[in-house]
N, C-alpha and C. Protein backbone atom coordinates (compact mmCIF):
# COMPACT_ATOMS: atom_id res chain seq x y z
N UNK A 1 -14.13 -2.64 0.80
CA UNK A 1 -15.04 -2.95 1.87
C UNK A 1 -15.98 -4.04 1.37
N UNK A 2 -16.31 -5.12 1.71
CA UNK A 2 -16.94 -6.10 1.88
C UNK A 2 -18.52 -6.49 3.34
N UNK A 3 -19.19 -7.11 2.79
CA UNK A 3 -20.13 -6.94 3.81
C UNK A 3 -20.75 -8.70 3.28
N UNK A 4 -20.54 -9.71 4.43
CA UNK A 4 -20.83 -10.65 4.24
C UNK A 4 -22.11 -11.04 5.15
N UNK A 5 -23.10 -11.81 4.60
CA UNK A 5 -23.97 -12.23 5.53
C UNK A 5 -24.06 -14.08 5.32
N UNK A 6 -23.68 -14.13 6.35
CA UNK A 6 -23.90 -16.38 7.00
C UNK A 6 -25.11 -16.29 7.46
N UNK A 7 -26.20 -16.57 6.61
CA UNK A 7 -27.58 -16.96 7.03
C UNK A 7 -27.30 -18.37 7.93
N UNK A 8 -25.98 -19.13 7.89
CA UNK A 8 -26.13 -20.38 8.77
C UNK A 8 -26.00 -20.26 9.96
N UNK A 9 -24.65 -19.48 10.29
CA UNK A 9 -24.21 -18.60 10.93
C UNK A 9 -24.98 -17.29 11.91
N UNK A 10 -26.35 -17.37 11.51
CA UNK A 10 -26.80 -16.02 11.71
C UNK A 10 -25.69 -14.89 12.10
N UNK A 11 -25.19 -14.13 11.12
CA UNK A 11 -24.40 -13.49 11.32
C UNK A 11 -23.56 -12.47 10.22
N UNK A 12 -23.68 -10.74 10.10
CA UNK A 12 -23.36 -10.37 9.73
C UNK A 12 -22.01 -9.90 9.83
N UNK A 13 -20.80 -9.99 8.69
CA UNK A 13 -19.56 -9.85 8.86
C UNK A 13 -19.53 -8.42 8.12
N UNK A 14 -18.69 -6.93 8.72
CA UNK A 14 -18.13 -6.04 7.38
C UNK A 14 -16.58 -6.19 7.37
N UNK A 15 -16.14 -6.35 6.29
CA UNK A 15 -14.56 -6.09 6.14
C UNK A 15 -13.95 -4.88 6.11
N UNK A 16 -13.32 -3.94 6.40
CA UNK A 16 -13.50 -2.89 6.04
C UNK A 16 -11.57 -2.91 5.30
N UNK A 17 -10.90 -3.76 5.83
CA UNK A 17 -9.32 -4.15 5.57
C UNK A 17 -9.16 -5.69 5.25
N UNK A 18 -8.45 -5.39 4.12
CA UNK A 18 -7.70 -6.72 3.73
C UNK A 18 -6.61 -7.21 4.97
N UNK A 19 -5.79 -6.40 5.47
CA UNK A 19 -4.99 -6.97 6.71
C UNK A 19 -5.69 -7.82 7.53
N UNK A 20 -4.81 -8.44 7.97
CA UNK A 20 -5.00 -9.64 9.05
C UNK A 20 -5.53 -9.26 10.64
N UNK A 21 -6.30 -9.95 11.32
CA UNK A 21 -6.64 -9.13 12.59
C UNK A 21 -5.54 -10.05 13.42
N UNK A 22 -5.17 -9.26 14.28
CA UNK A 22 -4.36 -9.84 15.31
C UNK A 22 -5.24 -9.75 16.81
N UNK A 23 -6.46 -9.06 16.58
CA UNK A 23 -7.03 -9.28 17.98
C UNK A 23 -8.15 -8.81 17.80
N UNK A 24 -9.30 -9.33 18.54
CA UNK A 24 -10.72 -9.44 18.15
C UNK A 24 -11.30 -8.92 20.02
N UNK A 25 -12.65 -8.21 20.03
CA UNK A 25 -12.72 -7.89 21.24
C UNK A 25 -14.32 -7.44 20.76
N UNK A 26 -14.85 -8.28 22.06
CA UNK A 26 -16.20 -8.00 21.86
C UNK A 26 -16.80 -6.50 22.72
N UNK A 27 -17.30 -5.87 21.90
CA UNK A 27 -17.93 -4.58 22.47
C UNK A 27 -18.79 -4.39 22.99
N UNK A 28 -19.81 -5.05 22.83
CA UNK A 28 -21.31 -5.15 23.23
C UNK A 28 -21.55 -6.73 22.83
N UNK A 29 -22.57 -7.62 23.71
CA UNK A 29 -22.84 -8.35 23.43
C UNK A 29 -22.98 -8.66 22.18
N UNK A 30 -22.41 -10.25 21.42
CA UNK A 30 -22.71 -10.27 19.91
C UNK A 30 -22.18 -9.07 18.86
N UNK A 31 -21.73 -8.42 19.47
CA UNK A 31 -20.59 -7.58 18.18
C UNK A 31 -19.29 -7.25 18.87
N UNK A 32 -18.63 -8.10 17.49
CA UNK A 32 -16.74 -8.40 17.56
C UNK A 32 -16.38 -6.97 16.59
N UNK A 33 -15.12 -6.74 17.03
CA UNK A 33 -14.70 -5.88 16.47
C UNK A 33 -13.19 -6.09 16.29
N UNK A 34 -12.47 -6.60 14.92
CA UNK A 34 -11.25 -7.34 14.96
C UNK A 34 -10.48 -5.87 14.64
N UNK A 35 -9.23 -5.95 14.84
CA UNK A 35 -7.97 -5.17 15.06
C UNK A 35 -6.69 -5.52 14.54
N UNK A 36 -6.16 -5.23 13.59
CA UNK A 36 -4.90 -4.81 13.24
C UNK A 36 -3.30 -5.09 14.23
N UNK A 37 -2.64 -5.46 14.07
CA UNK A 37 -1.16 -5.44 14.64
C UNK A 37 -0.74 -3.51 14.96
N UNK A 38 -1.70 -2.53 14.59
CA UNK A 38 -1.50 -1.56 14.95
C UNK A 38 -2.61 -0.51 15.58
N UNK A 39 -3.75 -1.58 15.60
CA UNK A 39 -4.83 -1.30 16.19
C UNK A 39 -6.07 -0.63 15.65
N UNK A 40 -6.25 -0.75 14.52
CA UNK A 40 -6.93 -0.18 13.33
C UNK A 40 -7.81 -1.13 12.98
N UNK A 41 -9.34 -0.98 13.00
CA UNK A 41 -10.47 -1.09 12.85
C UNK A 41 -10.25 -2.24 11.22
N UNK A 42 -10.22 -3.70 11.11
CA UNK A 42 -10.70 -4.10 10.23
C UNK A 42 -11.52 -5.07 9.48
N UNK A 43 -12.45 -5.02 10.92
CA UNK A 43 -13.86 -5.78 10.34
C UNK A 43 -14.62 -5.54 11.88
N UNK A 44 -16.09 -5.55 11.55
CA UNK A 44 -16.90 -5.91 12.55
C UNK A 44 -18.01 -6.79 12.09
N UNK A 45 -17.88 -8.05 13.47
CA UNK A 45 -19.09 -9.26 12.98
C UNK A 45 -20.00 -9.25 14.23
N UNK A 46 -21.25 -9.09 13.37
CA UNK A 46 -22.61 -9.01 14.25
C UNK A 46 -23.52 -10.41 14.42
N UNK A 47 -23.50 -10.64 15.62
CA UNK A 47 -23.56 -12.70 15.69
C UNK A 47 -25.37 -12.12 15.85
N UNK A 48 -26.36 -13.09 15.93
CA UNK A 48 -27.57 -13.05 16.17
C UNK A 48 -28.29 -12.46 15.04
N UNK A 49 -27.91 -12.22 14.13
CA UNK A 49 -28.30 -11.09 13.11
C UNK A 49 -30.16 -10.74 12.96
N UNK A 50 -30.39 -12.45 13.06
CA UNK A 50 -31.85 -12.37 12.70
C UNK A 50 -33.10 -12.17 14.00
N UNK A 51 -32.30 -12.13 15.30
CA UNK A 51 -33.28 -11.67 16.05
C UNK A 51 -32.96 -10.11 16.48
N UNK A 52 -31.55 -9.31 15.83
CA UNK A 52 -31.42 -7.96 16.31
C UNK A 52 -32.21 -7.55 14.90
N UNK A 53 -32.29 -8.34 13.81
CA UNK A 53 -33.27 -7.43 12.59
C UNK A 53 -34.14 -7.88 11.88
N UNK A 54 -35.13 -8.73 13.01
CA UNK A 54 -35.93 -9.19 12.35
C UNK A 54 -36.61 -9.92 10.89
N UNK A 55 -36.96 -8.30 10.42
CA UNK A 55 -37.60 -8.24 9.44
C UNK A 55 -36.24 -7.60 8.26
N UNK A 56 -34.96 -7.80 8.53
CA UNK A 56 -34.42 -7.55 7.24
C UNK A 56 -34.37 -8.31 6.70
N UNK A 57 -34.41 -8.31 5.22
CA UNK A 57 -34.26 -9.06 3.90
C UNK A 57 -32.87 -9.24 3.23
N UNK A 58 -32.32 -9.70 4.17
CA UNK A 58 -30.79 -9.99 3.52
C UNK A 58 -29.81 -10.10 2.86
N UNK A 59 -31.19 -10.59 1.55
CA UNK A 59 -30.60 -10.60 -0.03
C UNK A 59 -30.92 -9.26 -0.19
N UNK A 60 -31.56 -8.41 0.11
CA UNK A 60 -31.75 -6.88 -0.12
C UNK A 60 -31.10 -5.88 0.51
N UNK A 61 -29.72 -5.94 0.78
CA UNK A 61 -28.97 -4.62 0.99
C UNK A 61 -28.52 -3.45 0.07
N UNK A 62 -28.57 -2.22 0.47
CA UNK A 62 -28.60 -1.32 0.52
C UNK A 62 -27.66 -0.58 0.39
N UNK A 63 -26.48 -0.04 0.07
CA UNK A 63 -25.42 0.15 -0.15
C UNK A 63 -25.54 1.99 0.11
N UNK A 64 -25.51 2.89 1.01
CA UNK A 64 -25.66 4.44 0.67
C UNK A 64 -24.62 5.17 0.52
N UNK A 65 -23.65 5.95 -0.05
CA UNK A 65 -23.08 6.89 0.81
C UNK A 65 -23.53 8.55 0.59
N UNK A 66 -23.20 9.06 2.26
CA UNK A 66 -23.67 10.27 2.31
C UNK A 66 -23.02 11.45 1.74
N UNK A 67 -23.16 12.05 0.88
CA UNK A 67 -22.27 13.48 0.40
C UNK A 67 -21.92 14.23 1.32
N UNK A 68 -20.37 14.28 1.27
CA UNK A 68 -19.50 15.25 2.29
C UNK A 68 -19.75 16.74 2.11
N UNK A 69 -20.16 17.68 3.23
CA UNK A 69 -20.34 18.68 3.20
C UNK A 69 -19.43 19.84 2.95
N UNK A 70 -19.65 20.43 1.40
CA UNK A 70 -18.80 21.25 1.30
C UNK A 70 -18.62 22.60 0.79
């Protein structure tokens, strides 16, 4: 998984698959959500970045994951 940010671009990219998208479809204004030849989730790019988050610090991400309950 990859998580790119184009400050030129205003625009956050996540990769979540090395595969190729064969089709891209916007969900909500300003967020793409590309697709697989079998329809499987492998990237979403968030256009506008800096007026949906203001005040984030870009060079400062955050990386979490949550412990599975067990």
């Amino acid at each position: 998984m990859k998580l790119k940010v184009d400050q030129q671009a205003d625009a956050l990219y996540l990769t979540l698959s090395e595969a190729p998208a064969s089709r891209s479809e916007e969900v909500s204004p300003g967020i793409i959500v590309d697709y697989d030849d079998q329809e499987r989730v492998v990237g979403i790019e968030m256009l506008y970045l800096s007026k949906r988050a203001p005040t984030v610090d870009a060079r400062r991400l955050m990386f979490e994951t949550v412990p599975q309950a067990g």
